[in-house]
C-alpha atoms as a PDB file:
ATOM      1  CA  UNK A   1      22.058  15.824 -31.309  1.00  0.00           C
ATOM      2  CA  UNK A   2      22.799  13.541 -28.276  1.00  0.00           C
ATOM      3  CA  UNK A   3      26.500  12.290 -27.909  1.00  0.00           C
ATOM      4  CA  UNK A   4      27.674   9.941 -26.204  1.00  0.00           C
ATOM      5  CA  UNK A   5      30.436  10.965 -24.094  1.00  0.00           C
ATOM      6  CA  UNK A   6      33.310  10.062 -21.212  1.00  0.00           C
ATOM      7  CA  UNK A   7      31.096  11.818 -18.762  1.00  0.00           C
ATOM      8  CA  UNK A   8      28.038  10.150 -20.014  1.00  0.00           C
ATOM      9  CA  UNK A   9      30.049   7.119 -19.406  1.00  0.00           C
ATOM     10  CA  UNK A  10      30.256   8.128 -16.009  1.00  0.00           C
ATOM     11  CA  UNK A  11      26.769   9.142 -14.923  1.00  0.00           C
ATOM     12  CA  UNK A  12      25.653   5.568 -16.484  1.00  0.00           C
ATOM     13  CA  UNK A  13      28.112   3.774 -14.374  1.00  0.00           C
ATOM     14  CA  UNK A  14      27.553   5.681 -11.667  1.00  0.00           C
ATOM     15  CA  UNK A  15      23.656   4.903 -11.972  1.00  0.00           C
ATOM     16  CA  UNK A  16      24.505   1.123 -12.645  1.00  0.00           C
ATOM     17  CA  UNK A  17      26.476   0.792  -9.041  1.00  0.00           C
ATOM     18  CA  UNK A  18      23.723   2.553  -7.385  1.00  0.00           C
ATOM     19  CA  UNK A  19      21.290  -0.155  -8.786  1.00  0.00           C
ATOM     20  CA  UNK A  20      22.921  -3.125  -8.377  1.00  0.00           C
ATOM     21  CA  UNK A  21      23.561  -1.869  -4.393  1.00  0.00           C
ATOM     22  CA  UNK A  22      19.615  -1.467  -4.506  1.00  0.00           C
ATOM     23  CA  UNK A  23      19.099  -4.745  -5.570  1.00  0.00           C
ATOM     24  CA  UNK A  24      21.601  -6.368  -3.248  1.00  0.00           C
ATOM     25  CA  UNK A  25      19.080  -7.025  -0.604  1.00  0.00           C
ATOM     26  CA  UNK A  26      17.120  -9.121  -2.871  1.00  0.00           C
ATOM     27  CA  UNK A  27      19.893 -10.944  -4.176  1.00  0.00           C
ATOM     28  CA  UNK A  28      20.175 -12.335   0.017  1.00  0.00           C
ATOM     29  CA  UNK A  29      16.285 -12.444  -0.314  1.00  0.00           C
ATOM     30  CA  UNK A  30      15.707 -15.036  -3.202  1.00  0.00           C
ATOM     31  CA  UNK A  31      19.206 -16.783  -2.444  1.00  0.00           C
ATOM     32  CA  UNK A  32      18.982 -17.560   1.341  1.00  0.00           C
ATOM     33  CA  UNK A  33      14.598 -18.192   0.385  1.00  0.00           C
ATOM     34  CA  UNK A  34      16.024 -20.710  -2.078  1.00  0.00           C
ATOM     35  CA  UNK A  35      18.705 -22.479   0.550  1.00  0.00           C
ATOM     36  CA  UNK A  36      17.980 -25.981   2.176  1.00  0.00           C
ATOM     37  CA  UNK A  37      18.057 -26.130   5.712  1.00  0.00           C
ATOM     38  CA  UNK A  38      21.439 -28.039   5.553  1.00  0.00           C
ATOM     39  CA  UNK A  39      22.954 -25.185   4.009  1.00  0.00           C
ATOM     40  CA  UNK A  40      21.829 -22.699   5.897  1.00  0.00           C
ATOM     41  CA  UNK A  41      24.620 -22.163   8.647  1.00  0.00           C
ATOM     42  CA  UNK A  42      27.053 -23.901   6.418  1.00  0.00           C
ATOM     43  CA  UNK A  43      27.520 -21.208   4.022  1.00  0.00           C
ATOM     44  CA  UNK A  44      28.023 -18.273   3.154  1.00  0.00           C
ATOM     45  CA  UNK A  45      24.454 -15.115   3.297  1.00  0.00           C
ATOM     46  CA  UNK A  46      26.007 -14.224  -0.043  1.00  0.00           C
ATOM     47  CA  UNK A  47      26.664 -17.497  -1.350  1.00  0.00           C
ATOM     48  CA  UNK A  48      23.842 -19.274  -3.776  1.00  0.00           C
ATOM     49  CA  UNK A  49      22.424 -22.571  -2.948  1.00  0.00           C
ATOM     50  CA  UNK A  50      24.566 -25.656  -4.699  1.00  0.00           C
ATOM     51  CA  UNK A  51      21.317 -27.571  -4.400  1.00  0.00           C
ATOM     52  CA  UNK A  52      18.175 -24.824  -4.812  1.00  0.00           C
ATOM     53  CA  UNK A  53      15.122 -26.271  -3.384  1.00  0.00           C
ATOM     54  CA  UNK A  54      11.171 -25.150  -3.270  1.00  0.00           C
ATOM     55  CA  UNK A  55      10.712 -26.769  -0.240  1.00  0.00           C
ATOM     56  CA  UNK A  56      10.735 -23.426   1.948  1.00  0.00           C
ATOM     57  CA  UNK A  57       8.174 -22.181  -0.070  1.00  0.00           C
ATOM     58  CA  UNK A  58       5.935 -25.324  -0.117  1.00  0.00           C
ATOM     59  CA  UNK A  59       6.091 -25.635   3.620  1.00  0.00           C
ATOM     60  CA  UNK A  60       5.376 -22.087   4.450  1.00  0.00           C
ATOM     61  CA  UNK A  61       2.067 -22.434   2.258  1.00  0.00           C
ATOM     62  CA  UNK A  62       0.797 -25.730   3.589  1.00  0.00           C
ATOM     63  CA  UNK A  63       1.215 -24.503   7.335  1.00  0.00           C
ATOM     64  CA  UNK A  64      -1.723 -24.244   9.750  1.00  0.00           C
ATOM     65  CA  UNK A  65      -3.281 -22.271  12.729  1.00  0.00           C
ATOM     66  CA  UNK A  66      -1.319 -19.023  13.006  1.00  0.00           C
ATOM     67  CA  UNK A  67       1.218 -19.979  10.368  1.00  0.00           C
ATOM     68  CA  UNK A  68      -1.541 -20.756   7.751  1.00  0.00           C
ATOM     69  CA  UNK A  69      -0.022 -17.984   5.352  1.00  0.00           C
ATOM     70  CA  UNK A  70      -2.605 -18.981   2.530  1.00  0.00           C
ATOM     71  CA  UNK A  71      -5.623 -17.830   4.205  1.00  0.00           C
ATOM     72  CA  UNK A  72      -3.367 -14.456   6.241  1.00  0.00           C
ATOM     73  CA  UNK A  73      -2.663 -13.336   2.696  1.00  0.00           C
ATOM     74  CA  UNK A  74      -6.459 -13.675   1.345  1.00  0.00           C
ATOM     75  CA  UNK A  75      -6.388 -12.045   4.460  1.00  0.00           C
ATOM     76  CA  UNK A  76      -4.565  -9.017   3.610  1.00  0.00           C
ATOM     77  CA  UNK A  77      -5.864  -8.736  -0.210  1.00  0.00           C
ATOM     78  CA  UNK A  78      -9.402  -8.373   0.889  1.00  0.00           C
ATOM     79  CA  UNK A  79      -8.246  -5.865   3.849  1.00  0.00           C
ATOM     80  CA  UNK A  80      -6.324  -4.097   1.223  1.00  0.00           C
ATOM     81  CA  UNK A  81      -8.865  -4.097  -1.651  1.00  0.00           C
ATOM     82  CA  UNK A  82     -12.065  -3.062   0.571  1.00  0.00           C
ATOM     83  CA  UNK A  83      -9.562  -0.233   1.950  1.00  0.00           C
ATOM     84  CA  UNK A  84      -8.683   0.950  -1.327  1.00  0.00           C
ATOM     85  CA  UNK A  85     -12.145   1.357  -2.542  1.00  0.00           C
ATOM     86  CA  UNK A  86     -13.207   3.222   0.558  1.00  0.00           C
ATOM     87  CA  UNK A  87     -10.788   5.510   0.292  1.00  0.00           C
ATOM     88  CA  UNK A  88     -11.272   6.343  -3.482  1.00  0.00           C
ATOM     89  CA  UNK A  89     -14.803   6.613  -3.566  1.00  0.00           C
ATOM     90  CA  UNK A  90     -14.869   8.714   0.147  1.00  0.00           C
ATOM     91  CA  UNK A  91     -11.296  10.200  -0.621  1.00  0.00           C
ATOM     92  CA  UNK A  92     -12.298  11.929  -3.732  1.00  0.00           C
ATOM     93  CA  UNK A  93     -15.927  13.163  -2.539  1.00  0.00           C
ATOM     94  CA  UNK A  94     -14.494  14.936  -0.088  1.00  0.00           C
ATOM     95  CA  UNK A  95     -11.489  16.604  -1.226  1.00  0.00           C
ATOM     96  CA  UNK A  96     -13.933  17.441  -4.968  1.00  0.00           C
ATOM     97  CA  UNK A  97     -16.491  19.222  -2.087  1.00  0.00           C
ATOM     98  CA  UNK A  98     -13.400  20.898   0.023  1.00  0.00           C
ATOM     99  CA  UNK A  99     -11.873  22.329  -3.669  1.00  0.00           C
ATOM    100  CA  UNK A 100     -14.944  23.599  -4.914  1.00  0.00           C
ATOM    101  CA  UNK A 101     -16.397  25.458  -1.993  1.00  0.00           C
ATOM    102  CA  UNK A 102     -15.577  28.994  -1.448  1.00  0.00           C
ATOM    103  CA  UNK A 103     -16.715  29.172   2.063  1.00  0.00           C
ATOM    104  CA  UNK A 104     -14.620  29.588   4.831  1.00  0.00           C
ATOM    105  CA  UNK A 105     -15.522  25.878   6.231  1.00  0.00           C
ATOM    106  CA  UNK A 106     -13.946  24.825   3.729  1.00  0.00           C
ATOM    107  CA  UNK A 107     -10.413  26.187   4.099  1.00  0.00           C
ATOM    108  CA  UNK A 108     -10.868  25.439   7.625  1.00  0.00           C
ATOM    109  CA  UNK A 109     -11.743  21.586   7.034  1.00  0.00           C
ATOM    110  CA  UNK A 110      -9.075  21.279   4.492  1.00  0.00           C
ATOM    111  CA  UNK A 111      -5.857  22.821   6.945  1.00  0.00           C
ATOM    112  CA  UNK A 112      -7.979  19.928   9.531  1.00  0.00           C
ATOM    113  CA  UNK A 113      -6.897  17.461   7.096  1.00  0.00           C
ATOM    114  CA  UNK A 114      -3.405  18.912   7.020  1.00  0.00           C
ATOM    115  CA  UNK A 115      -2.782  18.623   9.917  1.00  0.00           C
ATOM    116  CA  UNK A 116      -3.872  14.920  10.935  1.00  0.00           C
ATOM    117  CA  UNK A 117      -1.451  13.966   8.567  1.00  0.00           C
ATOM    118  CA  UNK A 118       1.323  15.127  10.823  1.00  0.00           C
ATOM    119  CA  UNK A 119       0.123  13.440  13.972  1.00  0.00           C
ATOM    120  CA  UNK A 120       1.009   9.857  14.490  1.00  0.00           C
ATOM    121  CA  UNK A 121      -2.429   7.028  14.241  1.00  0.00           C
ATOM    122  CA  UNK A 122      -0.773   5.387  17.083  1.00  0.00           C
ATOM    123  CA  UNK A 123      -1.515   8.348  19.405  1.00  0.00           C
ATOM    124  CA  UNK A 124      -5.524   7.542  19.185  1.00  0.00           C
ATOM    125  CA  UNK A 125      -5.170   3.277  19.304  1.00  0.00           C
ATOM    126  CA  UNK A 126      -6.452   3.129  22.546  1.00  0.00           C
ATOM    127  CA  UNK A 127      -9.637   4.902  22.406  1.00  0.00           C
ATOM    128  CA  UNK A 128      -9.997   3.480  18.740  1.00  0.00           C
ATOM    129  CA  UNK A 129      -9.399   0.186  20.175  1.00  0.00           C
ATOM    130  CA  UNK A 130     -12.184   0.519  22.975  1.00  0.00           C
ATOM    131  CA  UNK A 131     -14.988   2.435  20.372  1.00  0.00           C
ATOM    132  CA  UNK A 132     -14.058  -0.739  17.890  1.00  0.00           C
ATOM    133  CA  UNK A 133     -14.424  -3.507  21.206  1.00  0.00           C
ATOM    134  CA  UNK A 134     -17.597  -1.819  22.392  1.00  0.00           C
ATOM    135  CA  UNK A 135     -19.284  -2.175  18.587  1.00  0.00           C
ATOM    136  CA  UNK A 136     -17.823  -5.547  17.916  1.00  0.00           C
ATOM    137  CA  UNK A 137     -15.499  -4.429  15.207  1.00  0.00           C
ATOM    138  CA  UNK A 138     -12.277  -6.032  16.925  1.00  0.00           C
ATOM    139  CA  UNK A 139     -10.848  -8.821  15.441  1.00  0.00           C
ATOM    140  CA  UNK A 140     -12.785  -8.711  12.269  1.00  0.00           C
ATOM    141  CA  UNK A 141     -11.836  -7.745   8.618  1.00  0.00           C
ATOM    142  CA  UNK A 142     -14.173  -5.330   7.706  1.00  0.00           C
ATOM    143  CA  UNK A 143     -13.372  -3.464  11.146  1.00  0.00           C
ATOM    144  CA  UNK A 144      -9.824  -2.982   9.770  1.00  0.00           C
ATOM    145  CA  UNK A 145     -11.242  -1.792   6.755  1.00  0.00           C
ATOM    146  CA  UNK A 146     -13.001   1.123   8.398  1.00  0.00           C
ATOM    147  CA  UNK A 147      -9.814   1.596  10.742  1.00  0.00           C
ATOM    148  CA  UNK A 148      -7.935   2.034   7.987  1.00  0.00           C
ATOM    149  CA  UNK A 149     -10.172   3.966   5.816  1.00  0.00           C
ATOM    150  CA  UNK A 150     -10.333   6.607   8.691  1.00  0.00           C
ATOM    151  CA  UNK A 151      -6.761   6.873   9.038  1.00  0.00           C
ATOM    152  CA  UNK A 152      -5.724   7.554   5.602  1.00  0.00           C
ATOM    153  CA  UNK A 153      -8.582   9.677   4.569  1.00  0.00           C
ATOM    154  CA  UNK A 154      -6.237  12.807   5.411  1.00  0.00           C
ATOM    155  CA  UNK A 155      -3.921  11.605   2.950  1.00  0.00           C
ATOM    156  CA  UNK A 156      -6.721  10.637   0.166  1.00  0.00           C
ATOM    157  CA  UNK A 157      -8.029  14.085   0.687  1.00  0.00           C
ATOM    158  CA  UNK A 158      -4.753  15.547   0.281  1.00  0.00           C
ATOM    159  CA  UNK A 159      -3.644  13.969  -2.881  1.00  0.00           C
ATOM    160  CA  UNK A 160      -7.156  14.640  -4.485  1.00  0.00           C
ATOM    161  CA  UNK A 161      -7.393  17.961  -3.635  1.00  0.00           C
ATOM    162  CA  UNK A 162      -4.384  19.014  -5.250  1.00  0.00           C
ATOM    163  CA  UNK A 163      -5.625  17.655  -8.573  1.00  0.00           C
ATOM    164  CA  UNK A 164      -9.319  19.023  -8.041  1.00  0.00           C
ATOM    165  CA  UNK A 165      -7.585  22.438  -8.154  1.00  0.00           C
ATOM    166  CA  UNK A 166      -5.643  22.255 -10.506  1.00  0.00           C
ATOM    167  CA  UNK A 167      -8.587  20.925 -12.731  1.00  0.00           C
ATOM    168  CA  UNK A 168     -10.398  23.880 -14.772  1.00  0.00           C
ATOM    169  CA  UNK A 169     -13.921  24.386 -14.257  1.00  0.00           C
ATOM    170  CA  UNK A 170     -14.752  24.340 -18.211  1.00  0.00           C
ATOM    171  CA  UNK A 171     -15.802  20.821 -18.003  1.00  0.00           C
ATOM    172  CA  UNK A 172     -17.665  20.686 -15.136  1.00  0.00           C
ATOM    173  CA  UNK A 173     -19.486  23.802 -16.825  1.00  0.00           C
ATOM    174  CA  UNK A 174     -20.591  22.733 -19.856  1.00  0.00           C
ATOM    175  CA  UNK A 175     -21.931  19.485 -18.237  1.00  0.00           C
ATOM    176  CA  UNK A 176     -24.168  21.330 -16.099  1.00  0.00           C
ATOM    177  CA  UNK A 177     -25.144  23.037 -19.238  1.00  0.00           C
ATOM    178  CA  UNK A 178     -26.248  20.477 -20.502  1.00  0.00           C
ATOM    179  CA  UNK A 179     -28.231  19.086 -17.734  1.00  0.00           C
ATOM    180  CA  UNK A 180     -26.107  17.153 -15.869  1.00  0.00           C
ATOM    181  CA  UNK A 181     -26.860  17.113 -12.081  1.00  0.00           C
ATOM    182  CA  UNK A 182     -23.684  17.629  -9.568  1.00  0.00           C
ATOM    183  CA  UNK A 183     -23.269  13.913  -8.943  1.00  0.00           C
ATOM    184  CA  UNK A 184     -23.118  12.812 -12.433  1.00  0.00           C
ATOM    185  CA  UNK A 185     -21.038  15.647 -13.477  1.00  0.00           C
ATOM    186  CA  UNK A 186     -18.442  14.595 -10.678  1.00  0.00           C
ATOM    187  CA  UNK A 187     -19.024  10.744 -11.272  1.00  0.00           C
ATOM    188  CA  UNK A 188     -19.161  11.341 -15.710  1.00  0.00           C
ATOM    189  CA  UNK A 189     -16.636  14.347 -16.156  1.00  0.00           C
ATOM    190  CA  UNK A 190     -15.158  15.169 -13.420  1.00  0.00           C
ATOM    191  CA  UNK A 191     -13.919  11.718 -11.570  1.00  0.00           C
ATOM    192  CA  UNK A 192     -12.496   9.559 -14.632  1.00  0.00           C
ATOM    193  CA  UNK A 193     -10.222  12.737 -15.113  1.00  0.00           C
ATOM    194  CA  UNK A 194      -8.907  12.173 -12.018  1.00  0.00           C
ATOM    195  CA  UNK A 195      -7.486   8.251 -12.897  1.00  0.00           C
ATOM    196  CA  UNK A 196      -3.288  10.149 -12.064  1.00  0.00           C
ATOM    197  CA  UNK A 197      -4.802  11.101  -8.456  1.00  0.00           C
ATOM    198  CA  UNK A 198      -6.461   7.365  -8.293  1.00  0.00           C
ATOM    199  CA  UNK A 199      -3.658   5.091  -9.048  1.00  0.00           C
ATOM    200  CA  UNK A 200      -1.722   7.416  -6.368  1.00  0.00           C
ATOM    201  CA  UNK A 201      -4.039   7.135  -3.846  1.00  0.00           C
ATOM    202  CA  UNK A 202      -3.933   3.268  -4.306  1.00  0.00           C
ATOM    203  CA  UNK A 203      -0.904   2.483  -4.788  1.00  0.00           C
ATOM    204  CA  UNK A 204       0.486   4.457  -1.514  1.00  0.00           C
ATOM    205  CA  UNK A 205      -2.630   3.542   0.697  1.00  0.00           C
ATOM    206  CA  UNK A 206      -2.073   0.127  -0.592  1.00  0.00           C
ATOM    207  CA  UNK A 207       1.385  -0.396   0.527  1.00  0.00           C
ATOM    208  CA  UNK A 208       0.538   1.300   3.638  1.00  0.00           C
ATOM    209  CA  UNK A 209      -2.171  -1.280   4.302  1.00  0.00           C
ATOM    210  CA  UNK A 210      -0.471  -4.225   3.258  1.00  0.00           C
ATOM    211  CA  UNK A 211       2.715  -3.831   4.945  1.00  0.00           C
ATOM    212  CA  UNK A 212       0.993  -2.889   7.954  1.00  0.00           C
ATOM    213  CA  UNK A 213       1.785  -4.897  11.274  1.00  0.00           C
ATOM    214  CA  UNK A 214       1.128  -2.807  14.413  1.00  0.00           C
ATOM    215  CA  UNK A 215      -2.490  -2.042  13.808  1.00  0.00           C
ATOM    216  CA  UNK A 216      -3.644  -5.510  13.014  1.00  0.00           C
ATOM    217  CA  UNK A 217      -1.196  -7.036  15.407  1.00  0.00           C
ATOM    218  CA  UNK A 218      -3.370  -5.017  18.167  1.00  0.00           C
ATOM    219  CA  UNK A 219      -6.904  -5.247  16.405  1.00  0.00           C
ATOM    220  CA  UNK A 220      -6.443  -8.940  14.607  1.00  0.00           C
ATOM    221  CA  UNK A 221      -4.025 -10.746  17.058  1.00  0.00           C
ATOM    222  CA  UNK A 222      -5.263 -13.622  18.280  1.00  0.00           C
ATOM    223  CA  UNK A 223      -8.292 -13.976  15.842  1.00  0.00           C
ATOM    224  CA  UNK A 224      -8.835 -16.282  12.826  1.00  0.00           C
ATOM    225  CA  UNK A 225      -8.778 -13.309  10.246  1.00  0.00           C
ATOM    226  CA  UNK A 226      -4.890 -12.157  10.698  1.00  0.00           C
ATOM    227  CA  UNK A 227      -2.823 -11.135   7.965  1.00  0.00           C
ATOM    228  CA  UNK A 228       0.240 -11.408   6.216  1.00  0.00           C
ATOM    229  CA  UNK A 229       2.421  -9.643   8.701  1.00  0.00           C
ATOM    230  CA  UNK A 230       0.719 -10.887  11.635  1.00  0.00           C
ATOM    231  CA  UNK A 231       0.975 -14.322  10.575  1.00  0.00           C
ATOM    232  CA  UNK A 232       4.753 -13.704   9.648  1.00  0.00           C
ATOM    233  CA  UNK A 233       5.155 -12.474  13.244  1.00  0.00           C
ATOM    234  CA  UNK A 234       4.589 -15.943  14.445  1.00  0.00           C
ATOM    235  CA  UNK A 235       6.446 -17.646  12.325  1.00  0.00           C
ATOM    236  CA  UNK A 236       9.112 -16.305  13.345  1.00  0.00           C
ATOM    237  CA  UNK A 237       8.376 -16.468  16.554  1.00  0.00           C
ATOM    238  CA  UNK A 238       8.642 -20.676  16.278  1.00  0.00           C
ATOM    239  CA  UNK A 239      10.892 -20.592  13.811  1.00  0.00           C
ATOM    240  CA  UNK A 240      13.425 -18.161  14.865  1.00  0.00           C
ATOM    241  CA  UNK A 241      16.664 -19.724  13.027  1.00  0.00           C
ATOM    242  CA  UNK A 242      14.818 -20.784  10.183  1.00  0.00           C
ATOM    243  CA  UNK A 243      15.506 -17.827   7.887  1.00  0.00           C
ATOM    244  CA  UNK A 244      15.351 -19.946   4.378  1.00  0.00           C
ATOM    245  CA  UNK A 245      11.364 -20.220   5.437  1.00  0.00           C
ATOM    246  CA  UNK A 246      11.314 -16.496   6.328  1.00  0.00           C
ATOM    247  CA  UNK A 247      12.864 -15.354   3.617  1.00  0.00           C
ATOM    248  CA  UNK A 248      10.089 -17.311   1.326  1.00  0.00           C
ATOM    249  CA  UNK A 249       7.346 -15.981   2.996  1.00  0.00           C
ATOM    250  CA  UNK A 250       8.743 -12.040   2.964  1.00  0.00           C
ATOM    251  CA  UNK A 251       8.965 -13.294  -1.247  1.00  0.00           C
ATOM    252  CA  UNK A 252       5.457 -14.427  -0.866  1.00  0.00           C
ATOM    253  CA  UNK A 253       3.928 -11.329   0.161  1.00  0.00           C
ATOM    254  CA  UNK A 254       5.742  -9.626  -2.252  1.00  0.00           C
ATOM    255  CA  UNK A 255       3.872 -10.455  -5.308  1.00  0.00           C
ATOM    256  CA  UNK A 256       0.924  -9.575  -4.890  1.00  0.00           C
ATOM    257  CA  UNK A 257       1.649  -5.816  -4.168  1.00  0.00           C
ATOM    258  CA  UNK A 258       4.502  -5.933  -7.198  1.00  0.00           C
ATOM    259  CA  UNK A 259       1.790  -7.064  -9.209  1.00  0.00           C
ATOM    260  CA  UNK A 260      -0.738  -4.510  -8.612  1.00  0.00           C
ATOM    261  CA  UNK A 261       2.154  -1.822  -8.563  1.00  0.00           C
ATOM    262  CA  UNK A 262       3.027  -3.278 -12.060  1.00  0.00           C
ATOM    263  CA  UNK A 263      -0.375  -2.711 -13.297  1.00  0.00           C
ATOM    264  CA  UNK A 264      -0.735   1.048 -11.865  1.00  0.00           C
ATOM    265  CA  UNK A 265       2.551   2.122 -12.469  1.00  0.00           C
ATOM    266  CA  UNK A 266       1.717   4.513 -15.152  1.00  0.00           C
ATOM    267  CA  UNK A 267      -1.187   6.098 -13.113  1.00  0.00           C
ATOM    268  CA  UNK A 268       0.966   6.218 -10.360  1.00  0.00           C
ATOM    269  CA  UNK A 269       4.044   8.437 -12.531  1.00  0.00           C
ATOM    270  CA  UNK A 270       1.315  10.378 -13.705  1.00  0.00           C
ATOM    271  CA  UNK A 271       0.275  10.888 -10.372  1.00  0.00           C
ATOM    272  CA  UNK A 272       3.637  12.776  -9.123  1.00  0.00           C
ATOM    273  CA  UNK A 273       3.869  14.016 -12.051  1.00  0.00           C
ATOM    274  CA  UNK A 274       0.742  16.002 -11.510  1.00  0.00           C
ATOM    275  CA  UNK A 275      -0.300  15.692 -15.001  1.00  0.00           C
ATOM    276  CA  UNK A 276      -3.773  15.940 -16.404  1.00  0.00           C
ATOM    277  CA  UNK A 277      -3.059  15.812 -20.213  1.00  0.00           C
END
């Protein structure tokens, strides 16, 4: 029977503190986002607003050219999305092949995957950047999509393959038994077993993508399909003491991603938990 103790005391304070220091950042997030201009050298980082205001946020979204943060963050959710996708559906077909085989290519391809996951994407921007310019795929969306898709396939094929193994065979078995060919056994059985190992992939290769400002700085800079980050970068850049403005638009590109982590948090603790019930 569970009692609740002095030292149980403890470890729950302990855990409280730790929180509310996680949460401090915020706090200066939402407070300074929430500031009027007036206030904002006037008083305090840690001090709220005596007169909140919206304003921040409504100016941020009614901006223009670079600053138009509407269309940067439609941007960045179709960017995002389209990645996902790509790296699910190619993600998973490869690391179900790489698990399955018993050949020696196999082994070989997976330890390939392995290892790209160590080296750093930026060392291969340049040539990426001049195979993307000589195809046309600079400064367009769905050329991020593929950049992105061939980045983080490594890390797709990673996280799959650690579930394909530890999958048994049983079910795959007695769909082939009963007629099943190998695509609808992996697309019918095998896949929708696999939902922990999706909602990890996405969530992680969706806050890579999102929060993701060197790669479409050098790819989308300077085009009319920018995102989130890139557009932030110039808002800052003629704004530079305006952080009440900032601050809203860092809170604006927030919820989307808190939204969709919200929705695939369970897949997602399932995920690390390396659970197939």
């Amino acid at each position: 029977m569970f009692r609740y103790s002095p030292a149980t005391a403890v470890r729950e304070g302990v855990v409280w503190v730790f929180a509310l220091l996680t949460l401090l950042p915020f706090y200066f997030l939402v407070v300074t986002a929430l500031k009027p201009s007036e206030e904002l050298l006037t008083t305090s980082t840690s001090a709220p607003p005596s007169r909140p205001t919206l304003e921040n946020f409504t100016e941020v979204l009614s901006g223009g050219g670079d600053n138009n943060i509407l269309l940067a963050l439609g941007h960045s959710v179709v960017i995002t999305a389209a990645s996902i996708v790509g790296l699910v559906a190619f993600g998973s077909l490869a690391a179900y092949v790489l698990s399955r085989t018993t050949r020696r290519w196999g082994t070989i391809t997976f330890y390939g995957f392995l290892i790209a996951i160590l080296l750093p994407t930026q060392l291969g921007l340049v040539p990426l950047y001049i195979g993307a310019r000589q195809i046309g795929l600079v400064g367009t969306m769905w050329g991020m999509v593929v950049l992105y898709v061939g980045t983080l396939m490594p890390l797709a094929v990673f996280l799959y393959a650690g579930f394909f193994r530890n999958l048994p065979r049983d079910y795959e078995e007695a769909a082939s038994l009963d007629g099943a060919s190998p695509g609808r056994v992996f697309l019918r059985v095998v896949f929708p077993l696999m939902s922990p190992a999706t909602g990890t992939v996405a969530i992680l290769a969706g806050l890579i993508v999102w929060n993701d400002f060197f790669s479409a700085l050098i790819f989308l800079g300077g085009s009319d399909n920018q995102t989130l980050p890139v557009s932030m970068y110039y808002y800052v850049g003629s704004l530079v003491s305006a952080w009440n403005k900032i601050f809203a638009i860092v809170l604006i590109s927030m919820v989307p991603i808190l939204a969709f982590y919200l929705f695939a948090q369970k897949k997602f603790i399932q995920g690390f938990a390396g659970g197939i019930k």
